[in-house]
PDB file of N, CA and C in Angstrom:
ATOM      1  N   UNK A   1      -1.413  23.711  11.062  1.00  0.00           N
ATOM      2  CA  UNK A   1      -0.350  22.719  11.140  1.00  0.00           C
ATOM      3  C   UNK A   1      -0.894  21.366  10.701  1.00  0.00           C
ATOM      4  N   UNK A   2      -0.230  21.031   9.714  1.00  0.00           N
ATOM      5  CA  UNK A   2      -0.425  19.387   9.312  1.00  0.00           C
ATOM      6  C   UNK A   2      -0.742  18.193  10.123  1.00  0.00           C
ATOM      7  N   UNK A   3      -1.415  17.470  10.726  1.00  0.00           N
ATOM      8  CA  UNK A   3      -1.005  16.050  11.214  1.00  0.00           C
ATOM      9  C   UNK A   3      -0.419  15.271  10.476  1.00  0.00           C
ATOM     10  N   UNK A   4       0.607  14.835  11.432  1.00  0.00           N
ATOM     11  CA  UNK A   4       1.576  13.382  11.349  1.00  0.00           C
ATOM     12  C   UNK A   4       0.856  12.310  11.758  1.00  0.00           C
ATOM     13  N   UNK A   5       1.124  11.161  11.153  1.00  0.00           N
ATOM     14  CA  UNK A   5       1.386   9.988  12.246  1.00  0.00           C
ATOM     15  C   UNK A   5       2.708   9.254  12.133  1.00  0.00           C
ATOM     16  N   UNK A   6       3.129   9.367  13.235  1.00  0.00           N
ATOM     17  CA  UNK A   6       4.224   8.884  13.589  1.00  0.00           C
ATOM     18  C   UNK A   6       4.283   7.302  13.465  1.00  0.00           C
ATOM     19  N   UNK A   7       5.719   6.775  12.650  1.00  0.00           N
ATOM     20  CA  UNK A   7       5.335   5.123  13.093  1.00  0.00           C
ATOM     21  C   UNK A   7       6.604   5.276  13.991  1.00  0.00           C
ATOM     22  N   UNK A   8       6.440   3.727  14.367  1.00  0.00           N
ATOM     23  CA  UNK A   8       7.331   3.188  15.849  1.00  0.00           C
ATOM     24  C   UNK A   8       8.316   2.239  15.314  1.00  0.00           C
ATOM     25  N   UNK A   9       8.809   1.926  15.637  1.00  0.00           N
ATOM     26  CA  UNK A   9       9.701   0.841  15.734  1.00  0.00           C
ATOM     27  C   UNK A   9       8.794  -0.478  16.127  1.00  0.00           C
ATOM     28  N   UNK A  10       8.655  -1.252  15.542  1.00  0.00           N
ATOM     29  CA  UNK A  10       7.787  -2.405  15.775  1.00  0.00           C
ATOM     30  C   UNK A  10       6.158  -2.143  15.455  1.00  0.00           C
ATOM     31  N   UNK A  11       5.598  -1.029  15.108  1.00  0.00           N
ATOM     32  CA  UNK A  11       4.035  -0.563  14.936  1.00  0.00           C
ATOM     33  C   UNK A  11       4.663   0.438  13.659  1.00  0.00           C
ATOM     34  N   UNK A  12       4.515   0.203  12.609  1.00  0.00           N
ATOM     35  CA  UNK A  12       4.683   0.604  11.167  1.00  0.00           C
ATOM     36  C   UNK A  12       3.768   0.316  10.404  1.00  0.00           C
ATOM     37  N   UNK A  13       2.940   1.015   9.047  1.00  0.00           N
ATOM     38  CA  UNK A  13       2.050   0.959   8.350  1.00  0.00           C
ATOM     39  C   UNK A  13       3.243   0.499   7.228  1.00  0.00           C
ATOM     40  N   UNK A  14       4.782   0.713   7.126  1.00  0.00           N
ATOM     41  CA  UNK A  14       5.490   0.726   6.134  1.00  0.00           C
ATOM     42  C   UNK A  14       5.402  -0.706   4.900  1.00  0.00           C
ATOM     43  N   UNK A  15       5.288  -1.782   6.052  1.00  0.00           N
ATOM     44  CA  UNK A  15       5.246  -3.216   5.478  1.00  0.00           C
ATOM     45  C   UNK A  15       4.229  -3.143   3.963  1.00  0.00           C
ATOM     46  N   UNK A  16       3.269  -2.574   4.652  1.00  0.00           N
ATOM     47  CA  UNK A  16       2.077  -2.738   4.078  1.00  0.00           C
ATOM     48  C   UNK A  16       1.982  -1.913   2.946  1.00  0.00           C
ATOM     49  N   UNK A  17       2.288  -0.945   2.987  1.00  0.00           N
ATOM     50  CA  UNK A  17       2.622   0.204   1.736  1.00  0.00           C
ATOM     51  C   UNK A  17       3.334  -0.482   0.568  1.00  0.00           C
ATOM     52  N   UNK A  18       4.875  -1.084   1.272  1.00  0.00           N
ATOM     53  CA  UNK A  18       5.127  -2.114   0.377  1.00  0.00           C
ATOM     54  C   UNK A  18       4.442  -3.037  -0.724  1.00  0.00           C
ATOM     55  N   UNK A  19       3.656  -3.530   0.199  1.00  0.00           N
ATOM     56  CA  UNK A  19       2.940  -4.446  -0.677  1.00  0.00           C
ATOM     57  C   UNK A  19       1.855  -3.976  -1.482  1.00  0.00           C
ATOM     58  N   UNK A  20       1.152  -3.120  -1.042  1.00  0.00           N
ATOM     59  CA  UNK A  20       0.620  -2.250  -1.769  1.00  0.00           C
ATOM     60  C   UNK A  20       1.504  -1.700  -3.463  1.00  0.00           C
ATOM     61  N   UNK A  21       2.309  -1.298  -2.580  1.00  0.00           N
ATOM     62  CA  UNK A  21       3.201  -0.782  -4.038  1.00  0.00           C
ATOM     63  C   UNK A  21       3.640  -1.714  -5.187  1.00  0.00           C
ATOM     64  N   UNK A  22       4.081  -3.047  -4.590  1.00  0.00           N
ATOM     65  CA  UNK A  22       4.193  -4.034  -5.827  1.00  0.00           C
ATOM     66  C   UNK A  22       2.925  -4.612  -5.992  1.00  0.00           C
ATOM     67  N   UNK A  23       2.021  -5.021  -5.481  1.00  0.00           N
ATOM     68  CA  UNK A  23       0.375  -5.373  -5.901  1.00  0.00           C
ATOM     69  C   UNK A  23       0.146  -4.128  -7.389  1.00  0.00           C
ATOM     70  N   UNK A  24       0.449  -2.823  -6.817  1.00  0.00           N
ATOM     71  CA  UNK A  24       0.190  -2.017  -7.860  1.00  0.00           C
ATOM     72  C   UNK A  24       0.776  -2.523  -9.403  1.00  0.00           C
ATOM     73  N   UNK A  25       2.138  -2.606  -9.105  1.00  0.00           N
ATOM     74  CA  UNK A  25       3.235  -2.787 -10.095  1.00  0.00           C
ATOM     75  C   UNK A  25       3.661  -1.750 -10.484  1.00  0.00           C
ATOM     76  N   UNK A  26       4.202  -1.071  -8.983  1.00  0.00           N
ATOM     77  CA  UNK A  26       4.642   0.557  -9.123  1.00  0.00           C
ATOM     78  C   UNK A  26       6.121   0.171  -8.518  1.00  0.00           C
ATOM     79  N   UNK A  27       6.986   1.312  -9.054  1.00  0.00           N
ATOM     80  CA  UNK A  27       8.333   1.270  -8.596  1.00  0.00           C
ATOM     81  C   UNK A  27       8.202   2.668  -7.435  1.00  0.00           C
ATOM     82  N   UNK A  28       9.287   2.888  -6.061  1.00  0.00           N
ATOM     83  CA  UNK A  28       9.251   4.244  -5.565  1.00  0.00           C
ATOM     84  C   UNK A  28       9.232   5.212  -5.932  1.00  0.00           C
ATOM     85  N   UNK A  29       9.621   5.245  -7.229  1.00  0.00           N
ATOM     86  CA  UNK A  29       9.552   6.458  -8.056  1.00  0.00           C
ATOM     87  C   UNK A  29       8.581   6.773  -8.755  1.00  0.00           C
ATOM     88  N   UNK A  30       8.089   6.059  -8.917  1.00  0.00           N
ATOM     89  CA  UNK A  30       6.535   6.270  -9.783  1.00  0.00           C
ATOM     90  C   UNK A  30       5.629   7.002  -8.834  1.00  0.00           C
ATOM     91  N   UNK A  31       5.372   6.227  -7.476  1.00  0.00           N
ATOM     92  CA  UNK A  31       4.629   6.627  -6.398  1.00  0.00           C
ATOM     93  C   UNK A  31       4.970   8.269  -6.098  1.00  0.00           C
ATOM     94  N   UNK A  32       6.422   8.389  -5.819  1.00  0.00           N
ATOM     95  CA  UNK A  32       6.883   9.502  -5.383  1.00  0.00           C
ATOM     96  C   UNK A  32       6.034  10.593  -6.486  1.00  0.00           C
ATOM     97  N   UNK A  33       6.216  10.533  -7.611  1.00  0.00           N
ATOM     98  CA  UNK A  33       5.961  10.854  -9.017  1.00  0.00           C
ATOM     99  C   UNK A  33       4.263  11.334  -8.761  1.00  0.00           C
ATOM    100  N   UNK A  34       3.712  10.269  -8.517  1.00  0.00           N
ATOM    101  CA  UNK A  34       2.157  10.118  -8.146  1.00  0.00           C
ATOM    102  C   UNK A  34       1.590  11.530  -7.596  1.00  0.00           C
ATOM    103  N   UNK A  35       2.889  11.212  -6.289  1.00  0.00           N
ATOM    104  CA  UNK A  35       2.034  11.995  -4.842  1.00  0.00           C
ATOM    105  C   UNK A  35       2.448  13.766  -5.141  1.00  0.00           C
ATOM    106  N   UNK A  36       3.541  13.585  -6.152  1.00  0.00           N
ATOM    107  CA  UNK A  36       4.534  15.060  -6.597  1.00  0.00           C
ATOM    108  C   UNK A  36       2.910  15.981  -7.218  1.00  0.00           C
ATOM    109  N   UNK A  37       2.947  14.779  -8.181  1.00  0.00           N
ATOM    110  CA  UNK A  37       1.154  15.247  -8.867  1.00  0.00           C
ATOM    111  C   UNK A  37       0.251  16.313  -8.287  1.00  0.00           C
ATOM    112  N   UNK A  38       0.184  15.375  -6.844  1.00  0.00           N
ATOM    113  CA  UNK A  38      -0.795  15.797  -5.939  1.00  0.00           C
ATOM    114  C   UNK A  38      -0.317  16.783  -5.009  1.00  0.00           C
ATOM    115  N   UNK A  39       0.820  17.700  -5.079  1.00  0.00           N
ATOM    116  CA  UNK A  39       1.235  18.523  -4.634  1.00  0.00           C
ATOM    117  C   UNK A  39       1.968  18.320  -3.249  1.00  0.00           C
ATOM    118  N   UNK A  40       2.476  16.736  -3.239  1.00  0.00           N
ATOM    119  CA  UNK A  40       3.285  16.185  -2.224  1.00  0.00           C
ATOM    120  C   UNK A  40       4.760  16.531  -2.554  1.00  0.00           C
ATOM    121  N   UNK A  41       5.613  17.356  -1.626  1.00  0.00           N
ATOM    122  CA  UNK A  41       7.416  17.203  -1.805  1.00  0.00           C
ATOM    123  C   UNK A  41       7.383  15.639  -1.271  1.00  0.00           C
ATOM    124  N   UNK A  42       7.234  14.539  -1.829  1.00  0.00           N
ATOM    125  CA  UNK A  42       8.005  14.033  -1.633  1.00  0.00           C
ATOM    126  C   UNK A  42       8.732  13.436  -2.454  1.00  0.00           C
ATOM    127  N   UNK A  43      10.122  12.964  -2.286  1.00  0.00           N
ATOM    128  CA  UNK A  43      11.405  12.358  -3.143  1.00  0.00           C
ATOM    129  C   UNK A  43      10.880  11.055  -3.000  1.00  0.00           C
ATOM    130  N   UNK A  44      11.814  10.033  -3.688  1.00  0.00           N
ATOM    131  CA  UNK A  44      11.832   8.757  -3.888  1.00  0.00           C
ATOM    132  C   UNK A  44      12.437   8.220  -2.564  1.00  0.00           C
ATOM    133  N   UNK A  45      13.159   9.120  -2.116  1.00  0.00           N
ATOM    134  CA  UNK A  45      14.088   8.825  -1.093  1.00  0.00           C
ATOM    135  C   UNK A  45      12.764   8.808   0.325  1.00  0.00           C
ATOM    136  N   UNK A  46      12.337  10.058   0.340  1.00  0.00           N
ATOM    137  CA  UNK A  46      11.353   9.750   1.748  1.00  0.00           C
ATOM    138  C   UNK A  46      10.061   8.611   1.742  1.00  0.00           C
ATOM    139  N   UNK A  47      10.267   8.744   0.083  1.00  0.00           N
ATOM    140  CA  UNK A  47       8.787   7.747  -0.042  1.00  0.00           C
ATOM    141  C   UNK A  47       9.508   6.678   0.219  1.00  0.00           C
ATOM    142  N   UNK A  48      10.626   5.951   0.396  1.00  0.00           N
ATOM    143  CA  UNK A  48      11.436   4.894   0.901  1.00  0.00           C
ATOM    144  C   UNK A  48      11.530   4.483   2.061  1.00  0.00           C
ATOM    145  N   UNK A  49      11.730   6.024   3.063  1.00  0.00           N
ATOM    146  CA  UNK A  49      11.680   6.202   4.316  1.00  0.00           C
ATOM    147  C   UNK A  49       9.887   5.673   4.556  1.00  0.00           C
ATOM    148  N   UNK A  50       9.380   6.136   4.116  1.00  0.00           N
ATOM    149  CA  UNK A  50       7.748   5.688   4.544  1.00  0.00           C
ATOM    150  C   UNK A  50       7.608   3.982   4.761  1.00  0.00           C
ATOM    151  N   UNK A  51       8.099   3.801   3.193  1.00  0.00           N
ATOM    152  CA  UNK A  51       8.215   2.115   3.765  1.00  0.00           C
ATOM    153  C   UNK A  51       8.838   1.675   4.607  1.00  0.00           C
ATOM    154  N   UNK A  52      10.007   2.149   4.996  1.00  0.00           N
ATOM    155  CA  UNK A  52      11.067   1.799   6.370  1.00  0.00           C
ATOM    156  C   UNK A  52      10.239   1.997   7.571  1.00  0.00           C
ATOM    157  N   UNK A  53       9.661   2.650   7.286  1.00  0.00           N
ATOM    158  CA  UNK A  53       9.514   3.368   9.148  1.00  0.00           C
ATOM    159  C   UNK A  53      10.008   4.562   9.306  1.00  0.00           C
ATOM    160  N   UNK A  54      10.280   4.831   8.651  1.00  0.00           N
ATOM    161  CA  UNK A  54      11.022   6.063   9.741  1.00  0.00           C
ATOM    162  C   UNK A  54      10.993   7.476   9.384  1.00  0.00           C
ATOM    163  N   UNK A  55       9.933   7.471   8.266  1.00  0.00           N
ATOM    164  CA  UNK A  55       9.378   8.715   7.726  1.00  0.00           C
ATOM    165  C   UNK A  55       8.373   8.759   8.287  1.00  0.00           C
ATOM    166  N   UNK A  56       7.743  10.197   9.100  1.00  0.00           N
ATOM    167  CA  UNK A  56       6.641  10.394   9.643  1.00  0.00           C
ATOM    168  C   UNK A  56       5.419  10.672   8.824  1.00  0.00           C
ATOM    169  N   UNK A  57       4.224  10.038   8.401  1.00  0.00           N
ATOM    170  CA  UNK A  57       3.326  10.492   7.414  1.00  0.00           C
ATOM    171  C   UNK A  57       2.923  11.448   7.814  1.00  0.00           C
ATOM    172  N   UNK A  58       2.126  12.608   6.983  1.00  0.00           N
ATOM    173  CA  UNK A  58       1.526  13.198   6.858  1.00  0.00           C
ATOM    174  C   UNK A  58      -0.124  12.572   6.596  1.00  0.00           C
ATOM    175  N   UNK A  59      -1.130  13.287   7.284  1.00  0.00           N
ATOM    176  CA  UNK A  59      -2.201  12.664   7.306  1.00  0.00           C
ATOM    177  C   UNK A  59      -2.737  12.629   5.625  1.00  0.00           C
ATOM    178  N   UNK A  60      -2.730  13.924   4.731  1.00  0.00           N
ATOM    179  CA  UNK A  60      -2.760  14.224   3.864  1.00  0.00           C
ATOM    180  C   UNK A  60      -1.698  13.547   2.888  1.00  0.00           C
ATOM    181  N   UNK A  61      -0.664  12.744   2.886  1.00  0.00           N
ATOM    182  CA  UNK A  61      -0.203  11.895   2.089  1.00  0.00           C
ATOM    183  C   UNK A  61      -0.568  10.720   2.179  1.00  0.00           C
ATOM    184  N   UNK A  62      -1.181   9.902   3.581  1.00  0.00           N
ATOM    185  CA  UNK A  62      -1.619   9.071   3.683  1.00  0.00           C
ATOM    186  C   UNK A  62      -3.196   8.855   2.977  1.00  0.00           C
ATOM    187  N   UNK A  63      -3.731   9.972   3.008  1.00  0.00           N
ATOM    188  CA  UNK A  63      -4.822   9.692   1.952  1.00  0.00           C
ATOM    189  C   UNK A  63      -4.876  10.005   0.716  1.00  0.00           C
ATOM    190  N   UNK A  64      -3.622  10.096   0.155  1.00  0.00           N
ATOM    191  CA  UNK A  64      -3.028  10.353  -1.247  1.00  0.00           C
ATOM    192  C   UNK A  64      -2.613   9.430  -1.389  1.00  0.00           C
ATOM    193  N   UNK A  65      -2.229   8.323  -0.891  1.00  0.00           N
ATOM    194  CA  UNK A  65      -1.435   7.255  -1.121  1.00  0.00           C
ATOM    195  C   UNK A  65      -2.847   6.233  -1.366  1.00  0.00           C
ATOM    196  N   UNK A  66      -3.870   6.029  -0.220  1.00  0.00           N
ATOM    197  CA  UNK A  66      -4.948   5.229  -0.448  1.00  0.00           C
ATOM    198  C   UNK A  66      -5.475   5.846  -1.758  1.00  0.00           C
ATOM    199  N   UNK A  67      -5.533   6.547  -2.048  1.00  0.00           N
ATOM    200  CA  UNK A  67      -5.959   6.968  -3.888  1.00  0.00           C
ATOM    201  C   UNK A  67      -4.929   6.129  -4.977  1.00  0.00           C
ATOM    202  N   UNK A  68      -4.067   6.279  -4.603  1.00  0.00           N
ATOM    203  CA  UNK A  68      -2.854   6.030  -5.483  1.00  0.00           C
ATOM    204  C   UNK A  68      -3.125   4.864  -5.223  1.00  0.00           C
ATOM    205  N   UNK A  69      -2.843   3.410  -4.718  1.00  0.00           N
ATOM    206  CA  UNK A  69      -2.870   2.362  -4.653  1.00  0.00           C
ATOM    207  C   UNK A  69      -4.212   2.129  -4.465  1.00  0.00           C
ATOM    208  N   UNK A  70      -5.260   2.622  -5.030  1.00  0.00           N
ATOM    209  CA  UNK A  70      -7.265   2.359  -4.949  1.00  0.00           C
ATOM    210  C   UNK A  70      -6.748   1.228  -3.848  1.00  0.00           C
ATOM    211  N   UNK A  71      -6.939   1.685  -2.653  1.00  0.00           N
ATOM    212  CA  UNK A  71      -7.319   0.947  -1.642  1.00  0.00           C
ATOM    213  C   UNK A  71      -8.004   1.451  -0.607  1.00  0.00           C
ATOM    214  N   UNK A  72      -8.165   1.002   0.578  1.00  0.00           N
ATOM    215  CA  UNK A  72      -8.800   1.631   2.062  1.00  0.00           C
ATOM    216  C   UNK A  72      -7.907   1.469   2.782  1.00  0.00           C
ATOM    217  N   UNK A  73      -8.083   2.284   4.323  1.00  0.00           N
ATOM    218  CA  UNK A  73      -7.518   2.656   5.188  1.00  0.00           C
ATOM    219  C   UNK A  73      -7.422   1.415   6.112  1.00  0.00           C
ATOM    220  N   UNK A  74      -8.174   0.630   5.717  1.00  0.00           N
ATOM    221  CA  UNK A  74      -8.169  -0.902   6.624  1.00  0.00           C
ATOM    222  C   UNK A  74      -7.214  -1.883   6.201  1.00  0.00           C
ATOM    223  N   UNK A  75      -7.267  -1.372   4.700  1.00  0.00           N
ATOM    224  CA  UNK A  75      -5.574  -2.215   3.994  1.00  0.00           C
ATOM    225  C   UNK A  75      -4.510  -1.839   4.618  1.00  0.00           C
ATOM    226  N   UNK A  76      -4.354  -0.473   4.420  1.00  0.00           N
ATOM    227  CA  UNK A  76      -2.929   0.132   5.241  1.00  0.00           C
ATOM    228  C   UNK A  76      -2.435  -0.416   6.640  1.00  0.00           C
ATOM    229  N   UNK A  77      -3.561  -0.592   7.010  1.00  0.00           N
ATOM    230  CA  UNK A  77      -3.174  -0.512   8.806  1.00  0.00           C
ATOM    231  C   UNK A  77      -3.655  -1.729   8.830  1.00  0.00           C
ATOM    232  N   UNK A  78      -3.723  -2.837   8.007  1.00  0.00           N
ATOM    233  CA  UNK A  78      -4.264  -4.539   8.156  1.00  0.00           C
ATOM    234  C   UNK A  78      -2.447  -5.020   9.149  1.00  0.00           C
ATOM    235  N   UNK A  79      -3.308  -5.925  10.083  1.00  0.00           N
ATOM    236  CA  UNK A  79      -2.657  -6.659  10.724  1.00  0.00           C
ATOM    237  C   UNK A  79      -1.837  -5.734  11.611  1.00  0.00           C
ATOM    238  N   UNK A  80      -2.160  -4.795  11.959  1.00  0.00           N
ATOM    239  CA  UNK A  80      -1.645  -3.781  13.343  1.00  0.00           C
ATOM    240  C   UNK A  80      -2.117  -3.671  14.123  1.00  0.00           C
ATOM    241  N   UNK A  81      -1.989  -3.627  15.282  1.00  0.00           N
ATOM    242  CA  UNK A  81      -2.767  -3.242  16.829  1.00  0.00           C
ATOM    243  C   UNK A  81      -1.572  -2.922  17.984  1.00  0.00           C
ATOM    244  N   UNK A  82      -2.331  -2.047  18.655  1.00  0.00           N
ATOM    245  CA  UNK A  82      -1.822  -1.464  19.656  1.00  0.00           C
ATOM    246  C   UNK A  82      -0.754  -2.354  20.801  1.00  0.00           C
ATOM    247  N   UNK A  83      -1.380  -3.509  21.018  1.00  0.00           N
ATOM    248  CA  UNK A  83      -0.462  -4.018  21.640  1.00  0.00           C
ATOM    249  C   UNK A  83       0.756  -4.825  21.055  1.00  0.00           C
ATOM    250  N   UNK A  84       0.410  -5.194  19.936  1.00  0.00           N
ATOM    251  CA  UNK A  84       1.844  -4.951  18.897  1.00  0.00           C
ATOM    252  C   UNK A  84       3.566  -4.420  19.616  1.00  0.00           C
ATOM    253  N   UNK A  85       3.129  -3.304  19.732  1.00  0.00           N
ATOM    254  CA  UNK A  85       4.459  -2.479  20.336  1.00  0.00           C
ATOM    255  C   UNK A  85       5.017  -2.978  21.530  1.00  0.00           C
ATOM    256  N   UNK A  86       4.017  -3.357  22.256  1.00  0.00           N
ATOM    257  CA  UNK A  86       4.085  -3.399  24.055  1.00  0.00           C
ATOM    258  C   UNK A  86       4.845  -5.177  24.152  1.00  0.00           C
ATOM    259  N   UNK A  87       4.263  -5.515  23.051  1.00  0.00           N
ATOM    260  CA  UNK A  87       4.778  -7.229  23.116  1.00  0.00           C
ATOM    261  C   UNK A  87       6.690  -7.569  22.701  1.00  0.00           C
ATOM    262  N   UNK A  88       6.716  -6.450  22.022  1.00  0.00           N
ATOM    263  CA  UNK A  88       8.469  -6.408  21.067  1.00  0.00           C
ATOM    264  C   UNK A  88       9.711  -6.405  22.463  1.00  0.00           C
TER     265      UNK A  88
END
């Protein structure tokens, strides 16, 4: 069975993907396109949901995505912490 990580409502990696994605000078579809490559189902539509929130990652797309946007795992999750959630 795959791991997820789940985002929250107020504790989201989504923001950041965002920016990632235009830093790239990628559209959702390109990305989607990317990760299809890499033997990811995902649509343009969930890769949308990822930036929202409200698509659950897969651990294995999440490190398809740090390939895709040549970044690290400290970019993704920059400016998040646990008590984040508890403060909203």
């Amino acid at each position: 069975m795959e791991q997820k990580i789940k985002q929250e409502k107020g504790l989201s990696i989504g923001g950041n993907l965002k920016k990632l994605r235009n830093g790239a000078r990628m559209t959702q579809e390109q990305v989607a396109a990317q990760l299809q490559l890499r033997n990811f189902a995902v649509t343009r539509s969930a890769y949308s949901q990822m930036e929202s929130g409200t698509y659950s990652i897969r651990v294995g797309e999440l490190i398809a995505l740090v390939e895709i946007f040549r970044t690290d795992f400290n970019t993704v999750f920059k400016d998040l912490n646990y008590n984040q959630k508890s403060e909203l």
